[in-house]
Protein backbone atom coordinates (compact mmCIF):
# COMPACT_ATOMS: atom_id res chain seq x y z
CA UNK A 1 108.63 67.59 138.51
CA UNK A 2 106.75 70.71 140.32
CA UNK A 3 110.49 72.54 139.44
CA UNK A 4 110.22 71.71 135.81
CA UNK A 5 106.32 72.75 135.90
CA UNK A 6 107.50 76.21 137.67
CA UNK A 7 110.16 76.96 134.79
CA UNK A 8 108.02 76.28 131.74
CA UNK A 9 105.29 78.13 133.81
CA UNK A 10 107.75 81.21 134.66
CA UNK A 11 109.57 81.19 130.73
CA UNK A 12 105.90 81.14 129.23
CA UNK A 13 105.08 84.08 131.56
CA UNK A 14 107.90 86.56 131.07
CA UNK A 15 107.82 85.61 127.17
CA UNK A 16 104.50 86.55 126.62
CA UNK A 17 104.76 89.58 128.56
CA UNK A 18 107.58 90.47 126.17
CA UNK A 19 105.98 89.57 123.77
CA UNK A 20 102.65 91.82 124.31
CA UNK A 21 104.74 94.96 125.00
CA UNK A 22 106.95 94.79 122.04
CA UNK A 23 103.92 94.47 119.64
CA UNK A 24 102.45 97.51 121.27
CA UNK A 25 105.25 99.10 120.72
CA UNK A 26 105.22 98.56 117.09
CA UNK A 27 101.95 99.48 116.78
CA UNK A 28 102.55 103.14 118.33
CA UNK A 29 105.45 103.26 115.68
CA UNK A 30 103.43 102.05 112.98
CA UNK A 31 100.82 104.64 113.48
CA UNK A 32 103.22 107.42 113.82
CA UNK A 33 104.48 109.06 110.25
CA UNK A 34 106.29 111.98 109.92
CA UNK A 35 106.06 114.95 107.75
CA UNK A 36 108.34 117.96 106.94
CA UNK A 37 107.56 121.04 105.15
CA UNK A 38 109.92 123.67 103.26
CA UNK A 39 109.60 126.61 101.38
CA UNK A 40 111.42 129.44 99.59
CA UNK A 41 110.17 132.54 102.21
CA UNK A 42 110.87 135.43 99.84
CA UNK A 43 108.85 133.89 97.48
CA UNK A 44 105.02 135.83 97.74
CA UNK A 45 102.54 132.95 97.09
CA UNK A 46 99.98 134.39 97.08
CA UNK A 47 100.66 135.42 93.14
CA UNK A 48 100.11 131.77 92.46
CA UNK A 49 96.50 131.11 91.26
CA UNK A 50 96.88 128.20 88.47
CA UNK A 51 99.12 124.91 88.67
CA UNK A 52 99.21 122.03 86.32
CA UNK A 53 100.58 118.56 87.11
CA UNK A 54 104.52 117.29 85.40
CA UNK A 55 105.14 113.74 85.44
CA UNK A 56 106.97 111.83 88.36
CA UNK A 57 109.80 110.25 87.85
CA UNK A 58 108.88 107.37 90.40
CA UNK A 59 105.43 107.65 90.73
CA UNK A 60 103.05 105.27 92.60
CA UNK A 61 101.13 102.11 91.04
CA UNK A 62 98.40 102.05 89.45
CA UNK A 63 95.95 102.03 91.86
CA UNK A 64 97.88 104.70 94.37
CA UNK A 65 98.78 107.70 91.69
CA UNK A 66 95.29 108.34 91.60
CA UNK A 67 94.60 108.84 94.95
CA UNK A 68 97.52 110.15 95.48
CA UNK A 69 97.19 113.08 92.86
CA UNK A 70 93.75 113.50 94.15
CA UNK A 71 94.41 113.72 97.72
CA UNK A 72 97.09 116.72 96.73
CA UNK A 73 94.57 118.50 94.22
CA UNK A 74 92.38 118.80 97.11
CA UNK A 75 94.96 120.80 99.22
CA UNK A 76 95.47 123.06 96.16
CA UNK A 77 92.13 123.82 95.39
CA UNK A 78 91.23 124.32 99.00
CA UNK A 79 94.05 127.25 98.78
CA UNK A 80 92.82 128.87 96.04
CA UNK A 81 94.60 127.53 93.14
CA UNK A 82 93.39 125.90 90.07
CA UNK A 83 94.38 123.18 87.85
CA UNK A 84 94.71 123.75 84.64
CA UNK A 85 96.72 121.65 81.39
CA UNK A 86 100.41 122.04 81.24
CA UNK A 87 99.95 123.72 78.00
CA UNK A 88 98.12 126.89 79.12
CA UNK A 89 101.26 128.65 81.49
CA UNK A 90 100.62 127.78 84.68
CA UNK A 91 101.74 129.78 88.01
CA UNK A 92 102.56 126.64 89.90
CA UNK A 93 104.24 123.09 88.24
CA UNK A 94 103.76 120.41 90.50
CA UNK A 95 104.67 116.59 90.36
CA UNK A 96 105.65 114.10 93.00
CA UNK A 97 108.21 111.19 93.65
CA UNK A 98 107.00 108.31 95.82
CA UNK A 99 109.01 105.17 97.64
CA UNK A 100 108.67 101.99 99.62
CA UNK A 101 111.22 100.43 101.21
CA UNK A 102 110.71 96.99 103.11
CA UNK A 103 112.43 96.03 106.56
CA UNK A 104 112.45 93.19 108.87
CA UNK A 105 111.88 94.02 112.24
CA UNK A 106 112.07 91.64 115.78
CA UNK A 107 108.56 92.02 117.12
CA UNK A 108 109.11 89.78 119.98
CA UNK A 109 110.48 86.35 121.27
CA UNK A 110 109.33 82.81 121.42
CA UNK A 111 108.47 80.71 124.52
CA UNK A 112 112.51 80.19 124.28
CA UNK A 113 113.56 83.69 124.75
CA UNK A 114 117.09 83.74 126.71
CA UNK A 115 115.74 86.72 128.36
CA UNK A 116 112.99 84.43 130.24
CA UNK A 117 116.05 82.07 130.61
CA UNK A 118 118.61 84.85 132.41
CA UNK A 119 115.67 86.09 134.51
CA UNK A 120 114.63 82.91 136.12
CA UNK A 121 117.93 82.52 136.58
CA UNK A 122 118.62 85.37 138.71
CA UNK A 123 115.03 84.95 140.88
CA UNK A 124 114.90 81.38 141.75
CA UNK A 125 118.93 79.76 140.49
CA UNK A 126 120.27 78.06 137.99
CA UNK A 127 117.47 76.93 135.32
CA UNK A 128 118.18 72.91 135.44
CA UNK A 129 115.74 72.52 132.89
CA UNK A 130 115.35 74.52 129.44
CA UNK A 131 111.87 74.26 127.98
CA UNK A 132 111.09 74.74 124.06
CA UNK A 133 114.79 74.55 122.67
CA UNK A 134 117.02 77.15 122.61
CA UNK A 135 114.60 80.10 121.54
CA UNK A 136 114.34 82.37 118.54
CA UNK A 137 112.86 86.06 117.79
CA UNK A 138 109.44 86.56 116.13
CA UNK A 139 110.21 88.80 113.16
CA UNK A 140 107.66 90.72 110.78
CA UNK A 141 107.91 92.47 108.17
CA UNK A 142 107.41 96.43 107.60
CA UNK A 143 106.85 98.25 104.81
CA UNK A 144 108.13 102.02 104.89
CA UNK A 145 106.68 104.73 102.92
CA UNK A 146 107.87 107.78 101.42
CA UNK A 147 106.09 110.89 99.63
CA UNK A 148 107.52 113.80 98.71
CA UNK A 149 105.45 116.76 96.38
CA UNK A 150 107.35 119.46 94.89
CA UNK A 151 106.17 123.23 93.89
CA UNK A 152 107.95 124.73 91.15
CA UNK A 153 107.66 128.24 89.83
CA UNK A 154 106.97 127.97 86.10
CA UNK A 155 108.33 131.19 85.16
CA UNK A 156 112.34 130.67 86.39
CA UNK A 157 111.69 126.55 87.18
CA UNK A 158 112.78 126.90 90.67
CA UNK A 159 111.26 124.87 93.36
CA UNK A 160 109.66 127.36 95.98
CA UNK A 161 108.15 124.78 98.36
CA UNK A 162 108.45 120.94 99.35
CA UNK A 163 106.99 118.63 101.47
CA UNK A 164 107.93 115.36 102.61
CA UNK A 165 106.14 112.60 104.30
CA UNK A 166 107.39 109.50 105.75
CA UNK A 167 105.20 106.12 107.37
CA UNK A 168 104.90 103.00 108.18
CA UNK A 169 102.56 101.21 105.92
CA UNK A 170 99.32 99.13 106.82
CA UNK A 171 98.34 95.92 105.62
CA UNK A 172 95.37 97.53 105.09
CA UNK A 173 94.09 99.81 102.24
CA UNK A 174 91.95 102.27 104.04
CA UNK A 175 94.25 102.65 106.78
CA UNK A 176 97.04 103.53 104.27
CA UNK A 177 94.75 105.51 102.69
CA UNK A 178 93.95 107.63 105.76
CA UNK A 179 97.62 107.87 106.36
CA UNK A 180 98.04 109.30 102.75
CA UNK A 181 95.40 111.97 103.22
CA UNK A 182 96.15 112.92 106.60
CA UNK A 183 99.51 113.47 105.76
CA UNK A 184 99.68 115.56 102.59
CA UNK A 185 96.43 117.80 104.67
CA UNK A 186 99.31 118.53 107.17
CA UNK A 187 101.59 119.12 104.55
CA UNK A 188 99.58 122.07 103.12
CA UNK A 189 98.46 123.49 106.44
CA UNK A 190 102.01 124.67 105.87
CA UNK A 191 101.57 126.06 102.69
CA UNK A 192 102.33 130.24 102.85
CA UNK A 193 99.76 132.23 101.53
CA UNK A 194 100.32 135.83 103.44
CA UNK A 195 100.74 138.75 101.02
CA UNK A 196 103.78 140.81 101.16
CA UNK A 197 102.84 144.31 103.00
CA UNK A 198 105.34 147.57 101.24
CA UNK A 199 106.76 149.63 103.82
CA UNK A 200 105.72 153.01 104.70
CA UNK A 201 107.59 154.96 102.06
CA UNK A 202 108.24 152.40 99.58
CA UNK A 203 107.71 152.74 95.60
């Protein structure tokens, strides 16, 4: 009896210490997004002063496009341009695509995990008795999130810069929301706006 006690005792041990550390794990991953900037670098930007939005293609829902757009007219503003209607020629066209894909990921293992199994088994024998069935993995679901804004130059409709921002989404509005305006801020920290100095001699 005090062996069976020691087993369930040692499997419930090691499986919630798995357990514990591969939740933290996703939670450092979950926090972490990713974003990547590109731009066109003969391009002077500094010659851009208006821009006016163009419809996405894939946009966000309802509630998100909003914020969305918002978060990114901040960024512009905050470099100097202004928004105007497509109608009135504007320097800079800009629109974005958005995506969510959904995943299933193993967070962790029940009370059965065969790792708690092989373990005991290699510290104190052969495991006589196997507590909680045969075992299973704990899966959750993620959501992944994509964001990409494109700059276009409305006088030959090439793009000139693009940024891209990738993360794992929150169950939670305001977190996502702080996600969304954290990332397009480091997208547009990125954003060139050096004038182009002539050379000593040039016309």
């Amino acid at each position: 009896m005090k062996l069976i006690t020691r087993q369930c005792a040692f499997v419930m041990g090691v499986s919630r210490v798995a357990l514990y550390v591969l939740i933290l794990l996703a939670a450092s991953r979950s926090f972490a997004g990713k974003v990547n900037v590109e731009f066109v670098k003969s391009v002077d930007f500094s010659k851009f002063k208006t821009y006016a939005w163009v419809e996405s293609k894939h946009p966000a829902d309802e509630l998100w496009a909003p914020r969305v757009m918002a978060a990114i007219d901040r960024q512009l503003t905050r470099k100097g341009l202004k928004r105007v209607d497509l109608l009135m020629s504007p320097d800079l066209e800009v629109l974005y695509n958005s995506g969510l894909k959904t995943r299933t990921v193993a967070e962790g293992c029940d009370y059965g995990c065969m790792y708690a199994e092989y373990l005991y088994s290699q510290i104190y024998g052969p495991l006589w008795f196997w507590p909680m069935g045969s075992g299973s993995w704990v899966s959750e679901v993620e959501k992944d999130g994509s964001l990409i804004v494109d700059l276009v130059d409305a006088s030959n409709n090439e793009m000139v810069w693009r940024g891209v921002a990738t993360a794992v989404l929150s169950d939670k509005t305001k977190n996502n929301e702080r996600k969304l305006n954290k990332a397009i801020r480091k997208m547009f920290k990125k954003y060139p706006q050096t004038k182009f100095r002539k050379c000593k001699g040039a016309v």
